[in-house]
C-alpha atoms as a PDB file:
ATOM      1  CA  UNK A   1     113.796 124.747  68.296  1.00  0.00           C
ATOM      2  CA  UNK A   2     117.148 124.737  69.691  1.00  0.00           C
ATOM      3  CA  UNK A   3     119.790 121.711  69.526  1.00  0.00           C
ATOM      4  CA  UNK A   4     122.284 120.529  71.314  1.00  0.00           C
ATOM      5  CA  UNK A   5     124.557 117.964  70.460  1.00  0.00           C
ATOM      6  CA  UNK A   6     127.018 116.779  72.619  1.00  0.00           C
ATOM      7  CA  UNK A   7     129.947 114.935  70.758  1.00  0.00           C
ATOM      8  CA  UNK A   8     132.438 112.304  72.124  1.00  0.00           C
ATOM      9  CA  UNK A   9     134.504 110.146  70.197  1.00  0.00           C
ATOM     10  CA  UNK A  10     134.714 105.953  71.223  1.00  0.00           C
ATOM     11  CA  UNK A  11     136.632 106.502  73.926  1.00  0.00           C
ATOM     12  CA  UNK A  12     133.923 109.137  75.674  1.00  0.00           C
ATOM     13  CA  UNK A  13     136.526 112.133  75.087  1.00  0.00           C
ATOM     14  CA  UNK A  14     134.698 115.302  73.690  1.00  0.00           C
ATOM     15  CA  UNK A  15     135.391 116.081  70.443  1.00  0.00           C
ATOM     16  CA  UNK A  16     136.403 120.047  69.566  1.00  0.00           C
ATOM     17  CA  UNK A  17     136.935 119.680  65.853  1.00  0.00           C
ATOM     18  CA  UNK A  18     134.173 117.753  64.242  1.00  0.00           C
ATOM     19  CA  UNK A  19     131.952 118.727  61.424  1.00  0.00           C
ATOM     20  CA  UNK A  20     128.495 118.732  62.903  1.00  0.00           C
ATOM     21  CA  UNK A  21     125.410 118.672  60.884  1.00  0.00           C
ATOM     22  CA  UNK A  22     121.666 117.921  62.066  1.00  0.00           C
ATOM     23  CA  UNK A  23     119.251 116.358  58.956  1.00  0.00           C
ATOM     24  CA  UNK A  24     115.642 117.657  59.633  1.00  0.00           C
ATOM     25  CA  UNK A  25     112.610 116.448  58.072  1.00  0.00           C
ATOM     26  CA  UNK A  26     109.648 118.110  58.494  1.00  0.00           C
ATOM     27  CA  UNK A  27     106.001 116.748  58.929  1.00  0.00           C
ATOM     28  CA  UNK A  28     105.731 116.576  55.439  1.00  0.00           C
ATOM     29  CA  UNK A  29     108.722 115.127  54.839  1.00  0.00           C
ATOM     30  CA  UNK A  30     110.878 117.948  53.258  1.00  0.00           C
ATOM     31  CA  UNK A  31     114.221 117.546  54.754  1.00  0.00           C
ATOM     32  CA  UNK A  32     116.186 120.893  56.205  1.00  0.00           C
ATOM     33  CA  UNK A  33     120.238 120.014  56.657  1.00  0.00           C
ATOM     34  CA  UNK A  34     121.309 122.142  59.120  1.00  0.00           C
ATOM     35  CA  UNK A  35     124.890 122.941  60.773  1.00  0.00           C
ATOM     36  CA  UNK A  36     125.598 122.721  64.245  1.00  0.00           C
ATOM     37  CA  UNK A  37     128.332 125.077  65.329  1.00  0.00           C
ATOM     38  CA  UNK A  38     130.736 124.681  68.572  1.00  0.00           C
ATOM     39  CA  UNK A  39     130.316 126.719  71.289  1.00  0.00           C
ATOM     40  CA  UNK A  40     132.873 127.632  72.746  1.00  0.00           C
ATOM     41  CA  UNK A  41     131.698 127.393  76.583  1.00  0.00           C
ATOM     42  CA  UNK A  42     132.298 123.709  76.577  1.00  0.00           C
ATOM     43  CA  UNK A  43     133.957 121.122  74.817  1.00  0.00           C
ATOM     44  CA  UNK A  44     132.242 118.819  72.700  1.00  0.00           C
ATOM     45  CA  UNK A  45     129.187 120.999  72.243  1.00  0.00           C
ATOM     46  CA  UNK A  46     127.973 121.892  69.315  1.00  0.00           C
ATOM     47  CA  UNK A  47     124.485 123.825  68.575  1.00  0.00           C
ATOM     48  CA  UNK A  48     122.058 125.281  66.142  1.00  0.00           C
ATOM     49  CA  UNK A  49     118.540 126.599  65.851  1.00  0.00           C
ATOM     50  CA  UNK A  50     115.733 125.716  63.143  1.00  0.00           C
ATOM     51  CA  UNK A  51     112.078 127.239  62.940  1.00  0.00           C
ATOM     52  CA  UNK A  52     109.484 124.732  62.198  1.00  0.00           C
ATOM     53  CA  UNK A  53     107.082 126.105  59.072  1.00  0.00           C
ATOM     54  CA  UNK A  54     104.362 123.460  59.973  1.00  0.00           C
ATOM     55  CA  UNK A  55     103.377 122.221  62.907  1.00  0.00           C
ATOM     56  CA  UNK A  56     103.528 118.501  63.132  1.00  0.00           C
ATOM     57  CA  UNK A  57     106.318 115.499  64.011  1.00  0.00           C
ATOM     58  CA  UNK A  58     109.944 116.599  63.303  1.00  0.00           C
ATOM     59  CA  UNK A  59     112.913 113.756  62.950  1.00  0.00           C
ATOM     60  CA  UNK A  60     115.971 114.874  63.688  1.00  0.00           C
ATOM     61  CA  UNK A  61     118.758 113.095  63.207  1.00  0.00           C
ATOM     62  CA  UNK A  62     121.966 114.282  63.947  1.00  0.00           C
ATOM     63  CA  UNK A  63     126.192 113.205  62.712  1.00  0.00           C
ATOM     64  CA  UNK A  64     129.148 113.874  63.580  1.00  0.00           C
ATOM     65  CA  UNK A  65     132.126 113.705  61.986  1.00  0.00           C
ATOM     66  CA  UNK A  66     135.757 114.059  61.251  1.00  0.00           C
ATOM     67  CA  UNK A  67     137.743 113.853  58.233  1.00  0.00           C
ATOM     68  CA  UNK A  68     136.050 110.755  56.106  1.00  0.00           C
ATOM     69  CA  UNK A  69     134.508 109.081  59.735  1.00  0.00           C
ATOM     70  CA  UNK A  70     131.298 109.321  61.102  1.00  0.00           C
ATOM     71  CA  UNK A  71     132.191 108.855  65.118  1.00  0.00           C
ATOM     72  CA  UNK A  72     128.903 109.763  65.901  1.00  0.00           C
ATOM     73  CA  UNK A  73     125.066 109.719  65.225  1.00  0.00           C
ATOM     74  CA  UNK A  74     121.805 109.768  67.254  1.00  0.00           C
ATOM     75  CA  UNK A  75     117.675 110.350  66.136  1.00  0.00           C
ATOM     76  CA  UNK A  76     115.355 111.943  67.721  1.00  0.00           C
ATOM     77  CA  UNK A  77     111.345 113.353  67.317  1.00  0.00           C
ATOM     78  CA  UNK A  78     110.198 116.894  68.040  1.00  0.00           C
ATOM     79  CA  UNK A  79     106.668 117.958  67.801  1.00  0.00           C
ATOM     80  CA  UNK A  80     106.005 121.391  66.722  1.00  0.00           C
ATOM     81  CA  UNK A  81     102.551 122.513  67.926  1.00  0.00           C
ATOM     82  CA  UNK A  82     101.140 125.932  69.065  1.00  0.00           C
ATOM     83  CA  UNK A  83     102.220 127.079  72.201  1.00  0.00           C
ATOM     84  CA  UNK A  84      99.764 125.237  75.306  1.00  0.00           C
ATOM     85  CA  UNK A  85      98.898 127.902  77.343  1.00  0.00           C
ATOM     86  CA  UNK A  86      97.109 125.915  80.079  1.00  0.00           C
ATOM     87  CA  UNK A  87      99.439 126.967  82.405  1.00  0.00           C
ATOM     88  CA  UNK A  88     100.861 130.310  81.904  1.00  0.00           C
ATOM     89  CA  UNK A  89     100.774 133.100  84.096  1.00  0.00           C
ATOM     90  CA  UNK A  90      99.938 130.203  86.623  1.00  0.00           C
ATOM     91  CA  UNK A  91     100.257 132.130  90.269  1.00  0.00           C
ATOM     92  CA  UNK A  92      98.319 132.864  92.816  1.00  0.00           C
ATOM     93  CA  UNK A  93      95.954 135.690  92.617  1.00  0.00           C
ATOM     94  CA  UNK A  94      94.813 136.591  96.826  1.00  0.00           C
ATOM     95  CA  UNK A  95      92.456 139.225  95.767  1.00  0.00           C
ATOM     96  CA  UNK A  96      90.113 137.210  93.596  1.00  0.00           C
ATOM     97  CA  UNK A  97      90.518 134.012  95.968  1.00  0.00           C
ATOM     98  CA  UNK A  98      89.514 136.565  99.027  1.00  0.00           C
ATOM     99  CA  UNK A  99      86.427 138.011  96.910  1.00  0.00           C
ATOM    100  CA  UNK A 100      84.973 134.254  95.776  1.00  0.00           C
ATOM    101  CA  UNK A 101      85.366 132.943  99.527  1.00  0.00           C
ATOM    102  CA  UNK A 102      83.321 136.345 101.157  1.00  0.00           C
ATOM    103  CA  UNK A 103      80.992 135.670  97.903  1.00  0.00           C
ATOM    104  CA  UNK A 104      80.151 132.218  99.005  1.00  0.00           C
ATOM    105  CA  UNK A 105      80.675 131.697 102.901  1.00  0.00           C
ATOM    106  CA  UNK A 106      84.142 129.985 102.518  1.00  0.00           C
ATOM    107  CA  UNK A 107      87.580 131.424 104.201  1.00  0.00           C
ATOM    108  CA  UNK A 108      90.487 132.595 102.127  1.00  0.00           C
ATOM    109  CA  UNK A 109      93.997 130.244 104.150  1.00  0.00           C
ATOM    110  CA  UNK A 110      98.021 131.776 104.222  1.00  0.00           C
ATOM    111  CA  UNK A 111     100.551 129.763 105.166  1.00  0.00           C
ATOM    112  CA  UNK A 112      99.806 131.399 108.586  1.00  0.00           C
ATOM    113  CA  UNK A 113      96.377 130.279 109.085  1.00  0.00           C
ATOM    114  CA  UNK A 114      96.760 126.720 107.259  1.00  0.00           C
ATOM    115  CA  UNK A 115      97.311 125.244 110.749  1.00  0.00           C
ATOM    116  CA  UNK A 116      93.274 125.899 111.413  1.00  0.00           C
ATOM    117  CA  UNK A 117      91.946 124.654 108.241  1.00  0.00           C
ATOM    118  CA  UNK A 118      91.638 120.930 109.698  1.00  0.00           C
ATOM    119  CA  UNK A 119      89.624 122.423 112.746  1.00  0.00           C
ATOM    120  CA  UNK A 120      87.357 124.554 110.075  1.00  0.00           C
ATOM    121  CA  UNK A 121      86.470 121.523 108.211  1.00  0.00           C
ATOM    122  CA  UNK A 122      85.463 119.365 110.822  1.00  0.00           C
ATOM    123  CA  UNK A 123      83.022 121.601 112.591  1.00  0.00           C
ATOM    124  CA  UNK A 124      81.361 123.889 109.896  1.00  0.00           C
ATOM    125  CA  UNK A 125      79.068 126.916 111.071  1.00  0.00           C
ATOM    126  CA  UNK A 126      76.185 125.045 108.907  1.00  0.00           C
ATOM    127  CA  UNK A 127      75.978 121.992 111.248  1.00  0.00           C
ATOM    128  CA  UNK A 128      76.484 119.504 107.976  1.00  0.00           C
ATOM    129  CA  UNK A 129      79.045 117.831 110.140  1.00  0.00           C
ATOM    130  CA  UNK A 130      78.706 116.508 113.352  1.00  0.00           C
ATOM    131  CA  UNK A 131      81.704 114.860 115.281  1.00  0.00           C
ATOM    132  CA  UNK A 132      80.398 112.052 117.907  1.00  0.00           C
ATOM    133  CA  UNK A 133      82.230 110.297 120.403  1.00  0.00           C
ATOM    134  CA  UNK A 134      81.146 107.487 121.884  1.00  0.00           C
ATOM    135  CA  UNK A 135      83.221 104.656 123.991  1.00  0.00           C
ATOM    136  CA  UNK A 136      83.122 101.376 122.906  1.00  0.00           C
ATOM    137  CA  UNK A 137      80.800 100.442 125.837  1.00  0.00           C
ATOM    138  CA  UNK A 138      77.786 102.536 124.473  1.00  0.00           C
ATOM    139  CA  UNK A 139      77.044 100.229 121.391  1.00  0.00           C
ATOM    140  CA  UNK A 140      75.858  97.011 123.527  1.00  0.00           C
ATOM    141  CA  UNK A 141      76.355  94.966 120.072  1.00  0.00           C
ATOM    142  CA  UNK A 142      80.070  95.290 119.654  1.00  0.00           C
ATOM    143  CA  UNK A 143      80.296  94.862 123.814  1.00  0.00           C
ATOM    144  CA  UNK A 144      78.276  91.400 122.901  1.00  0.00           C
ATOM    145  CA  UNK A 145      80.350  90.346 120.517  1.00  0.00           C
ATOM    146  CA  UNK A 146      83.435  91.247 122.750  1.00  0.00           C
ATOM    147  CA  UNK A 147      82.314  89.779 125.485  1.00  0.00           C
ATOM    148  CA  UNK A 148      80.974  86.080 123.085  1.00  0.00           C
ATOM    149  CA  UNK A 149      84.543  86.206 121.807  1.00  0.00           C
ATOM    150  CA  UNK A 150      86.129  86.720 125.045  1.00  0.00           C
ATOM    151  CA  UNK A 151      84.093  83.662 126.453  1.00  0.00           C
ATOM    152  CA  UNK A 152      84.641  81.493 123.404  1.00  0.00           C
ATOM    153  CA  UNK A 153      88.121  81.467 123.254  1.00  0.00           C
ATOM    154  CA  UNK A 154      88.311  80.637 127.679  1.00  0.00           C
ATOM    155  CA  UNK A 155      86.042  77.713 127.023  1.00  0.00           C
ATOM    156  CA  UNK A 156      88.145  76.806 124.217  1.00  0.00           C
ATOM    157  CA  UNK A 157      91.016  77.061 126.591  1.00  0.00           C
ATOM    158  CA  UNK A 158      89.130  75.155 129.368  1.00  0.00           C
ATOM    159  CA  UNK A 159      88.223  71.974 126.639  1.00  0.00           C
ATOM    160  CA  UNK A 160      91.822  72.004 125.932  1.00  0.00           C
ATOM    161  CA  UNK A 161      93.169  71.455 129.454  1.00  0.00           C
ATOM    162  CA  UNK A 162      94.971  74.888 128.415  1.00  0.00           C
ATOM    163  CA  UNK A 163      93.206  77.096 131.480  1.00  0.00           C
END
């Protein structure tokens, strides 16, 4: 693992010329003091490097200071673990996508041809889906109901003197 430590005295100016030292204890609690060198690209940054042996919950806790005076000090956790290869090498691979969509009757989309794919889904060479349109006229239930609501709310009217 790699640390960083940026450094800054009370009044938020970086500090160049502090002893920098980061306490590591391991996941079974041996402790590892490590120093934290300045590099020299920017001021008030200091780093180091440690090599878990165990995997397992690191604390890490780092100080600053100058002369007698701690002006700084922060903890943090690291877990160590193998490496989680669920996602590496993660790209695109065209040739095997184009080979399983001829294998099982699907169609292999670019960024060309995405503009089509909402057209291929909704009418499908297998007939699965079947796109209707019908007005609102055809279904003589809803036109009842219009039509009951429509005449409720003029006789309302009319009762009311409102018509």
């Amino acid at each position: 693992m790699v640390l960083r430590a940026d450094v800054r005295d009370a009044t938020y100016l970086r500090v160049n010329n502090a002893t920098v030292s980061a306490t590591i204890v391991g996941a079974d609690g041996t402790p590892h003091e490590v120093p934290m060198e300045w590099t020299v690209d920017r001021d008030g940054e200091y780093r180091a490097s440690f090599t878990p042996d165990i995997a397992g919950l690191y604390e890490v806790r780092v100080r600053a200071r100058t002369a007698d005076t701690v002006i700084a000090s922060d903890t943090i956790f690291v877990q160590a673990a193998e490496l989680n290869t669920e996602y590496f090498d993660a790209e695109m691979r065209a040739t095997g996508l184009k080979r399983i969509a001829e294998e099982t009757g699907g169609q292999y989309y670019t960024a060309e041809t995405l503009a089509k794919l909402p057209e291929d889904l909704t009418f499908t060479r297998s007939g699965a889906t079947v796109l209707q349109q019908m007005d609102l006229w055809d279904m003589p239930v809803i036109f009842f109901i219009l039509v009951a609501l429509v005449s409720t709310e003029w006789a309302y009217r009319k009762a009311r003197g409102l018509a």
